[in-house]
C-alpha atoms as a PDB file:
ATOM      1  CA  UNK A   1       1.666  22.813  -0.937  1.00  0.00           C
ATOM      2  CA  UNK A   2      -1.318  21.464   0.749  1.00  0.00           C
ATOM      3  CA  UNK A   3      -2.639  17.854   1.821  1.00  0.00           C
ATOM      4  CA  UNK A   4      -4.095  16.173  -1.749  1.00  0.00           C
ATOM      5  CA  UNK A   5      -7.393  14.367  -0.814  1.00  0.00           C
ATOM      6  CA  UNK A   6      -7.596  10.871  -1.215  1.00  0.00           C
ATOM      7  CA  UNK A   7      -9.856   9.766  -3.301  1.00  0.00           C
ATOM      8  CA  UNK A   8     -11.620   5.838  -4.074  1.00  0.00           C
ATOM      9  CA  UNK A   9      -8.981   3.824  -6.231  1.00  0.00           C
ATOM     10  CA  UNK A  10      -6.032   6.003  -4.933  1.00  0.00           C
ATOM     11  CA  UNK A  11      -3.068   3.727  -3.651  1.00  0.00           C
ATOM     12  CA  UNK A  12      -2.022   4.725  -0.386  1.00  0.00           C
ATOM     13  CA  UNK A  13       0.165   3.404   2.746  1.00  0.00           C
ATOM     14  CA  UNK A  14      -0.228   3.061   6.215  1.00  0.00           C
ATOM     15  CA  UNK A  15       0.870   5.452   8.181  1.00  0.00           C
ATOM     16  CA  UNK A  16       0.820   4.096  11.789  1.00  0.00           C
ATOM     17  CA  UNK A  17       0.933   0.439  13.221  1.00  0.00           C
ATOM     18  CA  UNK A  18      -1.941  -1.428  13.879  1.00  0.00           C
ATOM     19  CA  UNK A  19      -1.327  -4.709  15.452  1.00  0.00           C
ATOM     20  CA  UNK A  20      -4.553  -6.357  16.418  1.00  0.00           C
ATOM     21  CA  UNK A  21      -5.283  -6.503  12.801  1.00  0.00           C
ATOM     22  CA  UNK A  22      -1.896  -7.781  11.502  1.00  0.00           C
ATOM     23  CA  UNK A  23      -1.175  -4.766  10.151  1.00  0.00           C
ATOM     24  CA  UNK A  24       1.936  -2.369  10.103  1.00  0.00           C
ATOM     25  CA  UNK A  25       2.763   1.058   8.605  1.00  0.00           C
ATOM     26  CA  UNK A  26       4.011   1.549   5.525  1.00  0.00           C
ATOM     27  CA  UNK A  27       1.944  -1.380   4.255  1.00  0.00           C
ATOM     28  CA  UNK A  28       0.124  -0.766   0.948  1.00  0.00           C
ATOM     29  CA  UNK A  29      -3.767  -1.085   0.080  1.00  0.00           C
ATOM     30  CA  UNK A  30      -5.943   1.014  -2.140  1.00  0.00           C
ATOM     31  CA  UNK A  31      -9.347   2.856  -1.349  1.00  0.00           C
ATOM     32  CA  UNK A  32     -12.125   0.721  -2.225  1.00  0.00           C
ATOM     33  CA  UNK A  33     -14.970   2.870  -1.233  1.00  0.00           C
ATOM     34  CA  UNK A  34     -15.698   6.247   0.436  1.00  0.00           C
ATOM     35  CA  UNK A  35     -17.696   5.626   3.715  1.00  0.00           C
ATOM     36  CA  UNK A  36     -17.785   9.258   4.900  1.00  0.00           C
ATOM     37  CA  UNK A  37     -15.534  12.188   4.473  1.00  0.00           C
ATOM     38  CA  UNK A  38     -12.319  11.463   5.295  1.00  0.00           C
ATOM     39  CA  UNK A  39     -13.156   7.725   6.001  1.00  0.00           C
ATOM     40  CA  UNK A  40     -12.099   5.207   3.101  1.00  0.00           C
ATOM     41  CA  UNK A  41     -12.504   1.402   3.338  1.00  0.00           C
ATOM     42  CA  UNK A  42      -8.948   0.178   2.199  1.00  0.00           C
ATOM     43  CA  UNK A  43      -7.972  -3.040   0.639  1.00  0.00           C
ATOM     44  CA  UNK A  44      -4.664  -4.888   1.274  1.00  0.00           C
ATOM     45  CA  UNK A  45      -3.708  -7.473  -1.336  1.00  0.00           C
ATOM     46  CA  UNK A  46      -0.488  -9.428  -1.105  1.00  0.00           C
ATOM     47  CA  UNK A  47       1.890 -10.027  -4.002  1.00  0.00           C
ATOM     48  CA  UNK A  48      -0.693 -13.071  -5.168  1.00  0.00           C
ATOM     49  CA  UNK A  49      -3.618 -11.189  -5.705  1.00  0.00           C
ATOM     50  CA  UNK A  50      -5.099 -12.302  -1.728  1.00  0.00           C
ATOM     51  CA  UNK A  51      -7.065  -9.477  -0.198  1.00  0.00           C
ATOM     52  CA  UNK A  52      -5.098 -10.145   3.333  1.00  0.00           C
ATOM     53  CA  UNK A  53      -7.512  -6.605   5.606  1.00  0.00           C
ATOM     54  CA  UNK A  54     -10.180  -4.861   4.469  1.00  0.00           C
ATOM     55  CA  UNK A  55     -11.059  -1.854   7.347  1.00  0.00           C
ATOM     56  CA  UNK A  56     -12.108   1.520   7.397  1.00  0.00           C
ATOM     57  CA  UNK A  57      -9.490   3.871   7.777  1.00  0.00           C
ATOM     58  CA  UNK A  58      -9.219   7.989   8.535  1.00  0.00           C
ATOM     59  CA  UNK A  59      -7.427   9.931   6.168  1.00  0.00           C
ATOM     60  CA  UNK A  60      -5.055  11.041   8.534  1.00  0.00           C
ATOM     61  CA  UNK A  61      -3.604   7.025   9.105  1.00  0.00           C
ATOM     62  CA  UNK A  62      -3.072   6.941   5.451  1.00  0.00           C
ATOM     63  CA  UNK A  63      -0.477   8.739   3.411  1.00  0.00           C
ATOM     64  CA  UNK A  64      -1.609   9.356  -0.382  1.00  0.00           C
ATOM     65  CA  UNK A  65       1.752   7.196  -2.652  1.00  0.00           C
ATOM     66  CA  UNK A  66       2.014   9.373  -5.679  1.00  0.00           C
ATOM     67  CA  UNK A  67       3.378   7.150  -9.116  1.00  0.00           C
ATOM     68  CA  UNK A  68       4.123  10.770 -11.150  1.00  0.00           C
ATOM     69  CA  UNK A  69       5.421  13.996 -10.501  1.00  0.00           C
ATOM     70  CA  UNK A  70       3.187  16.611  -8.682  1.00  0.00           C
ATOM     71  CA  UNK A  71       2.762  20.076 -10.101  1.00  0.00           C
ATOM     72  CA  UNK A  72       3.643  22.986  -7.941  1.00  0.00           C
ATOM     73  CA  UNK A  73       1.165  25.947  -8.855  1.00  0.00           C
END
């Protein structure tokens, strides 16, 4: 099974550390906006609704969090 894209609105985590901005993997934002392929700006909100990081992010520092079952063709 291959890599699903991301896409804007998809939830996803981060999937390496990133400490000068406070910011460590497996925390969760969601694509706010497609900047270029494979480039999403992300948005990480804490449990009160706070948007805590906004950056721009590669695809390949993100892992895509799935919330149903995928479909193997």
């Amino acid at each position: 099974m291959g890599r699903e894209p991301i896409k804007l609105l998809d939830v996803v985590a981060l999937n390496e550390d990133l400490p000068k901005r406070g910011l460590w993997r497996g925390q969760v934002g969601t694509t706010v906006e497609v900047l270029a392929p494979d480039v999403f700006e992300v948005e990480f909100v804490d449990n009160d609704g706070r948007t805590y990081a906004t950056l721009a992010l590669k695809s390949d520092q993100l892992l895509l969090l799935r919330h149903q079952p995928v479909e193997v063709a």
